[in-house]
Protein backbone atom coordinates (compact mmCIF):
# COMPACT_ATOMS: atom_id res chain seq x y z
CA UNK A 1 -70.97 58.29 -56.42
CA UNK A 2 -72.41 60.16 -53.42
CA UNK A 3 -73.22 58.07 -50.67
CA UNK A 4 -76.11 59.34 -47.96
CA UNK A 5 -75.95 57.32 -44.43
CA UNK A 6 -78.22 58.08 -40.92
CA UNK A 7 -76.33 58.16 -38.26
CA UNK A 8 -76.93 57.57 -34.29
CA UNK A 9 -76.11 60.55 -32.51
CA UNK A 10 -76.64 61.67 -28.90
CA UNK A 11 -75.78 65.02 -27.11
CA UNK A 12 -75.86 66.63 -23.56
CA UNK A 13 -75.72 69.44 -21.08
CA UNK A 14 -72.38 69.26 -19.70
CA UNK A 15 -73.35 70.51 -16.56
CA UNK A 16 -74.22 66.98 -15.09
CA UNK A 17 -70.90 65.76 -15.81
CA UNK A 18 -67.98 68.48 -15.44
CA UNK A 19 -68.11 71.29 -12.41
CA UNK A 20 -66.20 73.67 -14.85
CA UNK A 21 -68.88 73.60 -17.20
CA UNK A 22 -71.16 76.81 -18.10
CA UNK A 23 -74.64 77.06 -18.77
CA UNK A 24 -75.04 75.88 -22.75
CA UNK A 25 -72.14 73.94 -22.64
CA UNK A 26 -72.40 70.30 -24.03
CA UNK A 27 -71.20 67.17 -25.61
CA UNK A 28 -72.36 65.41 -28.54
CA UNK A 29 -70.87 61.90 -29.67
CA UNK A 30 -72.20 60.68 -33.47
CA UNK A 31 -71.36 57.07 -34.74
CA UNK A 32 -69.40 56.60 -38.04
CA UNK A 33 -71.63 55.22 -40.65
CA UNK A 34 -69.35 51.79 -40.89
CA UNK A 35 -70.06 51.62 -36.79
CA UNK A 36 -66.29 51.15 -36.08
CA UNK A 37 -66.14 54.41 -33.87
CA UNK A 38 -67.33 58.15 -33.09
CA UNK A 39 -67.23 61.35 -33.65
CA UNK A 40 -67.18 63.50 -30.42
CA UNK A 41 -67.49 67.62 -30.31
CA UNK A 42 -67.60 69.09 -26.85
CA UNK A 43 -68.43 72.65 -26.92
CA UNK A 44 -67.59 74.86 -23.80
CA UNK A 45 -64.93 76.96 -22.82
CA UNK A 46 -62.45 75.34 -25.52
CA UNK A 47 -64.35 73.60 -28.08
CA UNK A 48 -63.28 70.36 -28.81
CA UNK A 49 -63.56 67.64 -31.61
CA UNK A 50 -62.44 64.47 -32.19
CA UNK A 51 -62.62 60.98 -33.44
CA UNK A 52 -61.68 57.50 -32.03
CA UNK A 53 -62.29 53.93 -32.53
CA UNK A 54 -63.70 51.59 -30.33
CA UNK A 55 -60.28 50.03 -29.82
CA UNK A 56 -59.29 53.01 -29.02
CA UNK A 57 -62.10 53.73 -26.56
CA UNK A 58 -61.54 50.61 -24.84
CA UNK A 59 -57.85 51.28 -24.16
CA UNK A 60 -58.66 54.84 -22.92
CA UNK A 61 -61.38 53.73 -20.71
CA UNK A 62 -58.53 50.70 -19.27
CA UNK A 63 -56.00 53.20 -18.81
CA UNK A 64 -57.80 55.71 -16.93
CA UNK A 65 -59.28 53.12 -14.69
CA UNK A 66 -55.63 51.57 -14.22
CA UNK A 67 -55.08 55.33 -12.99
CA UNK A 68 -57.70 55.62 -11.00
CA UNK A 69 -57.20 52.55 -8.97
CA UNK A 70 -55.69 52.10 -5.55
CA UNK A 71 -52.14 50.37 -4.60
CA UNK A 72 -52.70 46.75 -4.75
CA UNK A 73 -56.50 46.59 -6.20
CA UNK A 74 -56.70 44.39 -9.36
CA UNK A 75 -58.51 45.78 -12.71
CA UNK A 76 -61.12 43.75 -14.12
């Protein structure tokens, strides 16, 4: 059986986001049809594609903030 879904999907300039980025360069992030993640392709320089859970999201958006913060300061 063939199965045919809509999916949300959203895409950018890059050039609001990253200094490296050239004219035409962008991102585009589409959610999986079960809504348990995404599908990002960043095309640029290097083009780029990859999927990740939200899970996996949420640990990637903890750990850079953990990275980001300053001796001493607690993470929310």
């Amino acid at each position: 059986m063939v199965n045919k879904y809509k999916r949300n999907c959203i895409a950018d300039s890059l050039k609001d986001y990253c200094l490296l980025s050239k004219e035409g360069d962008s991102i585009e992030i589409t959610e999986w049809a079960n809504g348990e993640g995404y599908d990002i392709s960043i095309s640029g320089c290097w083009n780029k594609a990859f999927s990740i859970t939200h899970g996996e999201f949420k640990a990637m958006k903890r750990l850079i903030k953990t990275l980001r913060k300053e001796p001493g300061e607690r993470i929310k």
